[in-house]
N, C-alpha and C. Protein backbone atom coordinates (compact mmCIF):
# COMPACT_ATOMS: atom_id res chain seq x y z
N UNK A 1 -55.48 -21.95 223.18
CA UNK A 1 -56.16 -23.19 222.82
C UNK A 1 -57.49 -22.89 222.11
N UNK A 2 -58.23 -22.18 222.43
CA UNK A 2 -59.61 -21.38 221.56
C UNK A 2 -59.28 -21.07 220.68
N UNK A 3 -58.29 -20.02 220.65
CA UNK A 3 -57.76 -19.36 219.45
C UNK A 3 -57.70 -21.18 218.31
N UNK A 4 -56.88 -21.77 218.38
CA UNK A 4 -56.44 -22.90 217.78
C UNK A 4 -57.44 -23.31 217.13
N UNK A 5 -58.71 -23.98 218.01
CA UNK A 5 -59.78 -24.68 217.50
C UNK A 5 -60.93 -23.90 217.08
N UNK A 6 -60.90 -22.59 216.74
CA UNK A 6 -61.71 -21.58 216.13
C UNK A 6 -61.30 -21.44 214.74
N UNK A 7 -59.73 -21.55 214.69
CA UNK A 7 -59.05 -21.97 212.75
C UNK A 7 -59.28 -22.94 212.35
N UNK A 8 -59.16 -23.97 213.41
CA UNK A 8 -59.54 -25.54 212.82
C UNK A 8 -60.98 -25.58 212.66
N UNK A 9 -61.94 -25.42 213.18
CA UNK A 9 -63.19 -24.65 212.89
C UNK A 9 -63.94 -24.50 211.59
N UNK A 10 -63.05 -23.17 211.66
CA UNK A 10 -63.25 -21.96 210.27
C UNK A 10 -62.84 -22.95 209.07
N UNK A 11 -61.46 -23.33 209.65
CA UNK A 11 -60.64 -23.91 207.91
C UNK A 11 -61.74 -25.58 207.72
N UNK A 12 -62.29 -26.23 208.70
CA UNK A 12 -63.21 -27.10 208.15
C UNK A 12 -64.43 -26.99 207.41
N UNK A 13 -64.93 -25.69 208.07
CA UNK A 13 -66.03 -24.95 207.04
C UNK A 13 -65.77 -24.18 205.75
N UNK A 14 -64.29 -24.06 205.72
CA UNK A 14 -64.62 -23.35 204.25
C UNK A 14 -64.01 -24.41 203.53
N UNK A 15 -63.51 -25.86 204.16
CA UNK A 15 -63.45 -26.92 203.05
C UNK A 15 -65.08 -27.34 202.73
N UNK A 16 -65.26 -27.46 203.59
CA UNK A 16 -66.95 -27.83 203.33
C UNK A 16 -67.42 -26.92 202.24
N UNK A 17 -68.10 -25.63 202.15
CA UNK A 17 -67.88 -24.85 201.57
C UNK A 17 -67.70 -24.72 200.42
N UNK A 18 -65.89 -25.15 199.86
CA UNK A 18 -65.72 -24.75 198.76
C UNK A 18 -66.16 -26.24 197.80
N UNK A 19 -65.70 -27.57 198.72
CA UNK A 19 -66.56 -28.73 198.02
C UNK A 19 -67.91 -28.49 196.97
N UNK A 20 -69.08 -27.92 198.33
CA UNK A 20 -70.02 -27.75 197.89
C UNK A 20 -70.46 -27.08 196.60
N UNK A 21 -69.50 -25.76 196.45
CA UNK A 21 -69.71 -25.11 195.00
C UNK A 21 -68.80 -25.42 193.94
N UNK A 22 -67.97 -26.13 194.43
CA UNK A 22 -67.44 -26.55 193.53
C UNK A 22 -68.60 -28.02 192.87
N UNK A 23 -68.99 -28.37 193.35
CA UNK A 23 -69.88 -29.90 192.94
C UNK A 23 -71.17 -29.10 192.60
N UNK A 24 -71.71 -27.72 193.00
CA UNK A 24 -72.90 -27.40 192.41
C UNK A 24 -72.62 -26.53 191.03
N UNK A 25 -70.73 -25.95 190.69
CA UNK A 25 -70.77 -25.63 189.55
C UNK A 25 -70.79 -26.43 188.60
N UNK A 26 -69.87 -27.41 188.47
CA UNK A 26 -69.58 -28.87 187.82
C UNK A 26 -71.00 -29.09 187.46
N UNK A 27 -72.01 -29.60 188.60
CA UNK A 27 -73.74 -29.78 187.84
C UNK A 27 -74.29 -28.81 187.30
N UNK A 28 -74.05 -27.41 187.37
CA UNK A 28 -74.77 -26.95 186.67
C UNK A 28 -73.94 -26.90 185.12
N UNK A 29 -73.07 -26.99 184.88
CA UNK A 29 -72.53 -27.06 183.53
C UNK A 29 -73.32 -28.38 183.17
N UNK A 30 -72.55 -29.31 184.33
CA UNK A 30 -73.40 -30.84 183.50
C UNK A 30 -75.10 -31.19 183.01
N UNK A 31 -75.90 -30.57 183.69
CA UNK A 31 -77.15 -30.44 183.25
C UNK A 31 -77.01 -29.87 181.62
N UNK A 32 -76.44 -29.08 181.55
CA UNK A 32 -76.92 -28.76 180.07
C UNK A 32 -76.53 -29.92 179.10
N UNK A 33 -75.83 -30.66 179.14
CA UNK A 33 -75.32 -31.77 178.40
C UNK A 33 -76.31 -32.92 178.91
N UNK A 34 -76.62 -33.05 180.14
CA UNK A 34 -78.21 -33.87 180.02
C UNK A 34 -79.05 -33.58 179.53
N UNK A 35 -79.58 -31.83 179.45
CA UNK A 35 -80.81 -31.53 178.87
C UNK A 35 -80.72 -31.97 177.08
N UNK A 36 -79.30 -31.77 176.40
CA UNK A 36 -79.06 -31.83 175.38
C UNK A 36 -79.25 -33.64 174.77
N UNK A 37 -78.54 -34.17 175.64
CA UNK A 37 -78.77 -36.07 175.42
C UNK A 37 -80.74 -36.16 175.61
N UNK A 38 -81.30 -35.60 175.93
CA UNK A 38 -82.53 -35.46 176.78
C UNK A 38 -83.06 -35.61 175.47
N UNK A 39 -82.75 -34.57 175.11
CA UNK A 39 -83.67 -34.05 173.55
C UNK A 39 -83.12 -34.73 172.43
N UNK A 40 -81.51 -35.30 172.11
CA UNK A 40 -81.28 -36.45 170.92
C UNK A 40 -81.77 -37.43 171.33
N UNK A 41 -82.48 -38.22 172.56
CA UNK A 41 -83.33 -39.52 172.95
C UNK A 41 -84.49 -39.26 172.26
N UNK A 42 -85.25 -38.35 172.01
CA UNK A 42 -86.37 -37.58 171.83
C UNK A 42 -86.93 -38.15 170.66
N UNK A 43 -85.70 -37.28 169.40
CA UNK A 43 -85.98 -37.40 168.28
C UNK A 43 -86.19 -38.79 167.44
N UNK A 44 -87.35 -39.11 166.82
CA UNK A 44 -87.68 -40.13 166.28
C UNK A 44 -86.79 -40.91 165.38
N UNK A 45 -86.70 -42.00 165.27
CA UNK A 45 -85.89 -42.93 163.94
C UNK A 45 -86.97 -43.97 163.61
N UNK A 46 -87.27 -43.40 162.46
CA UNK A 46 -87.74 -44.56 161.66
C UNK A 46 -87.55 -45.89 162.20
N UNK A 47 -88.40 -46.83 161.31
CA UNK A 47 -88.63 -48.38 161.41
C UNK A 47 -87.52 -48.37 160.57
N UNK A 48 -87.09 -48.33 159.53
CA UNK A 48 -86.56 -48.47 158.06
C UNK A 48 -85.19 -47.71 158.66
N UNK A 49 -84.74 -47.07 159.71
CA UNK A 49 -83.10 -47.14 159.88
C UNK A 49 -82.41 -48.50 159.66
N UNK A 50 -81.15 -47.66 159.61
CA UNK A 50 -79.99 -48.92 159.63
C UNK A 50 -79.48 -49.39 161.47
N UNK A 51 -79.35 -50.50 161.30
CA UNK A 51 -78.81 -50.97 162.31
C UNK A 51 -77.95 -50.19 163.00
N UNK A 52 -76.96 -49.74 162.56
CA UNK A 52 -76.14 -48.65 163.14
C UNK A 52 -77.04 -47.56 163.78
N UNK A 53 -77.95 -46.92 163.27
CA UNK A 53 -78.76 -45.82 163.34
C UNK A 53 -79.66 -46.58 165.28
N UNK A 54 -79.84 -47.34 164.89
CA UNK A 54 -80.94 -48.15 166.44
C UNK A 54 -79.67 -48.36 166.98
N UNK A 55 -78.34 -48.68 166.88
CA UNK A 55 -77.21 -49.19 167.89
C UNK A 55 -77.19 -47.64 168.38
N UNK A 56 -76.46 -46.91 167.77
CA UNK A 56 -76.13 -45.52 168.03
C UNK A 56 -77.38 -44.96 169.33
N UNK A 57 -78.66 -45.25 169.00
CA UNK A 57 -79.74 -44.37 169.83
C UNK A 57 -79.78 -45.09 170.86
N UNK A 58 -79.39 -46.30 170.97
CA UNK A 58 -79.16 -47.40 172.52
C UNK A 58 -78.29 -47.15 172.91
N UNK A 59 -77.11 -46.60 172.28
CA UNK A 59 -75.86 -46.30 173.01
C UNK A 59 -75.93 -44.95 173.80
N UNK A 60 -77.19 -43.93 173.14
CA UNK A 60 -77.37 -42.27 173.67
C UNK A 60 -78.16 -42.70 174.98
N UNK A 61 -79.11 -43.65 174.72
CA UNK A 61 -80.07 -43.60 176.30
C UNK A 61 -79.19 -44.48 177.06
N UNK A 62 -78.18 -45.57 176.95
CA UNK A 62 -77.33 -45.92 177.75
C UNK A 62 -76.69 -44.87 178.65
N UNK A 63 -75.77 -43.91 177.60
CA UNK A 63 -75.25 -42.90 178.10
C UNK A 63 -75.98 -41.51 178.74
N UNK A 64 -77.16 -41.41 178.47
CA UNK A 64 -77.73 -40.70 179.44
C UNK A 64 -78.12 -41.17 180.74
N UNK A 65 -78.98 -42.68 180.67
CA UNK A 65 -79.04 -43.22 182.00
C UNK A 65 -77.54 -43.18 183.10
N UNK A 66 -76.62 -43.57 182.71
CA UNK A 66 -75.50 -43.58 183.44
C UNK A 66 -75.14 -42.27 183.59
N UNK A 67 -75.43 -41.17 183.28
CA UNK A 67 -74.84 -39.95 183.36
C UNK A 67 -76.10 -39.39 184.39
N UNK A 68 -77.40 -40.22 184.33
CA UNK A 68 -78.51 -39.56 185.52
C UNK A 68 -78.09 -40.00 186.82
N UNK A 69 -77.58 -41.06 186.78
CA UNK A 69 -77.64 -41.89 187.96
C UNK A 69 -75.60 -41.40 188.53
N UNK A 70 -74.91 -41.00 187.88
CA UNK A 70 -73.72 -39.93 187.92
C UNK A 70 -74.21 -38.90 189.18
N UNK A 71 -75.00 -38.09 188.79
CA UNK A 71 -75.45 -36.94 189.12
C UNK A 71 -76.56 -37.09 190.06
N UNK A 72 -77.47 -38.10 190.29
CA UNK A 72 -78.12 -38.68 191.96
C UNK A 72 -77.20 -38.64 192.79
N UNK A 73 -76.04 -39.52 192.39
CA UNK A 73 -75.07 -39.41 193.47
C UNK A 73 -74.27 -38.62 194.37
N UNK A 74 -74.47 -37.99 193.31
CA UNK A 74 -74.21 -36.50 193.96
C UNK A 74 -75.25 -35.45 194.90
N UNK A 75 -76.64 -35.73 194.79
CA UNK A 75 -77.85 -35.49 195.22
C UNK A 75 -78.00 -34.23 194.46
N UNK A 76 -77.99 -34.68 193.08
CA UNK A 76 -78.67 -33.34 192.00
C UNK A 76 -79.78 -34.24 191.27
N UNK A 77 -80.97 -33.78 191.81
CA UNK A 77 -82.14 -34.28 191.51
C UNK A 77 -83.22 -33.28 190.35
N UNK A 78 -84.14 -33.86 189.68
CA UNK A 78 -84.69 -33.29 188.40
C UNK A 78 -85.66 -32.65 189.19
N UNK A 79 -86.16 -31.06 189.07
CA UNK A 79 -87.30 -30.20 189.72
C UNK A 79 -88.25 -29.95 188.62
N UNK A 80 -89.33 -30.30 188.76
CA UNK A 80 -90.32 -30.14 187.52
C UNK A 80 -90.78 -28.81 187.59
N UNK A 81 -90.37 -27.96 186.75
CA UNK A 81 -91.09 -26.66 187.04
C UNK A 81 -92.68 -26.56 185.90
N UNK A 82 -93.58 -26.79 185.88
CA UNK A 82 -94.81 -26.75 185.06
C UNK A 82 -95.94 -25.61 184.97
N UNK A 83 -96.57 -25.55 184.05
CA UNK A 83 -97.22 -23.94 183.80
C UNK A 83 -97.88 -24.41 185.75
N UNK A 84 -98.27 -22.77 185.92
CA UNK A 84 -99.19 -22.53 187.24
C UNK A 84 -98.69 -23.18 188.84
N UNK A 85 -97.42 -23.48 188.48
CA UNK A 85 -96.31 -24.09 189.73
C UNK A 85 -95.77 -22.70 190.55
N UNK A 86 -96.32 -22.74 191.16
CA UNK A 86 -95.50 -20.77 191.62
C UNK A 86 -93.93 -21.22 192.20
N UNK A 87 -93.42 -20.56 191.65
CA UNK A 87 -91.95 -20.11 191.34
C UNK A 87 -91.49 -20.43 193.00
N UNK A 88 -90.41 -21.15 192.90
CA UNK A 88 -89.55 -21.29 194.13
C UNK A 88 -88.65 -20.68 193.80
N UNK A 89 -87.41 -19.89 194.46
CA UNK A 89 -86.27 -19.49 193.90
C UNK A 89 -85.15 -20.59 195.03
N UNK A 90 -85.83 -21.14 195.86
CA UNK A 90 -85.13 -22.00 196.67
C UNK A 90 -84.27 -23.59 195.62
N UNK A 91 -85.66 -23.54 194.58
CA UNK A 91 -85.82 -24.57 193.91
C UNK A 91 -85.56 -24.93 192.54
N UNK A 92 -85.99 -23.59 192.04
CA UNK A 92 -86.03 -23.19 190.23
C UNK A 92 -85.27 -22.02 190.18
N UNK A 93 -84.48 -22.03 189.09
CA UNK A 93 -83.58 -21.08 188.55
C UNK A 93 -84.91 -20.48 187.36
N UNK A 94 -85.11 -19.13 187.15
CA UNK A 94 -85.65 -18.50 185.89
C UNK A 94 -84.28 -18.31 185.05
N UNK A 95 -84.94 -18.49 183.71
CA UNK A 95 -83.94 -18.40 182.55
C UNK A 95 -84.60 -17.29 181.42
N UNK A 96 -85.82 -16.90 182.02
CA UNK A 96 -86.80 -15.70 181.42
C UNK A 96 -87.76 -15.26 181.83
N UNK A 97 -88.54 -14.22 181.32
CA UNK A 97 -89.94 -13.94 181.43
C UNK A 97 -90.68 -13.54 180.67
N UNK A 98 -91.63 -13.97 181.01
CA UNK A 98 -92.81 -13.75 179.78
C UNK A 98 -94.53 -13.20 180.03
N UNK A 99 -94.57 -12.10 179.98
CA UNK A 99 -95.45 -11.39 180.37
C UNK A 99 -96.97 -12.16 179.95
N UNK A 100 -97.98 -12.72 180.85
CA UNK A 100 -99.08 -13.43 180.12
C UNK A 100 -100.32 -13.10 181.35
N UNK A 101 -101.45 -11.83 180.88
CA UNK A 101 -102.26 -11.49 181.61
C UNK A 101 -103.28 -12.65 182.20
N UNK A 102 -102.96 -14.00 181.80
CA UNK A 102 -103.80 -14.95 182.07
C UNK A 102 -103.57 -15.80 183.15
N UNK A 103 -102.19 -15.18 183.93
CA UNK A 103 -101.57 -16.02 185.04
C UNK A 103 -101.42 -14.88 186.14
N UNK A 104 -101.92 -15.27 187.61
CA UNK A 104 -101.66 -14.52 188.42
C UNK A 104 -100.37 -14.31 188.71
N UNK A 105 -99.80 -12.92 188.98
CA UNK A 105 -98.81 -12.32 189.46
C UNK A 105 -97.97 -13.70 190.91
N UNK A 106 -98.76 -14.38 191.33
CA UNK A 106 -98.09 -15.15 192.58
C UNK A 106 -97.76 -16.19 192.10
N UNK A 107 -98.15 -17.28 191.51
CA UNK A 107 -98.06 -18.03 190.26
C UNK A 107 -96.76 -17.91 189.41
């Protein structure tokens, strides 16, 4: 009977488990396609566009809002990483480094 409910156990934790990375690989692919909608919201359009041109850029922040509020639901939330923020690795992924004698080593 131990034996029994030590598999049932185990096999509930590694459903748990594989859920979990499976939903934290999926976001991390999906972030890059937010960061990317992030930055076409960004870019300026003239007064003097065409109608199409202002429909099209309402239709990108439509589709980014619904794609933020996608990904809350999931509890993948935005981490501000900003100069002189000392580095979490709990929190922030590094994507580089950059050697700058003007910032302390802890920092």
């Amino acid at each position: 009977r131990a034996e029994v409910e030590n598999v049932q156990r185990r096999s509930q934790n590694e459903i748990v488990s594989a859920r979990k990375y499976a939903i934290e690989g999926f976001a991390r692919e999906l972030l890059t396609v937010l960061d990317s909608l992030d930055q076409a919201t960004k870019v300026e359009i003239a007064e003097s566009s065409s109608d199409a041109m202002v429909k099209m850029r309402e239709g990108l922040e439509l589709t980014l809002k619904q794609l933020d509020k996608v990904v809350e639901r999931f509890g993948v939330t935005v981490v501000e990483a900003d100069t002189g923020v000392k580095f979490d690795p709990d929190s922030h992924q590094a994507i580089s480094m950059v050697s700058d004698t003007e910032v302390t080593p802890e920092i």
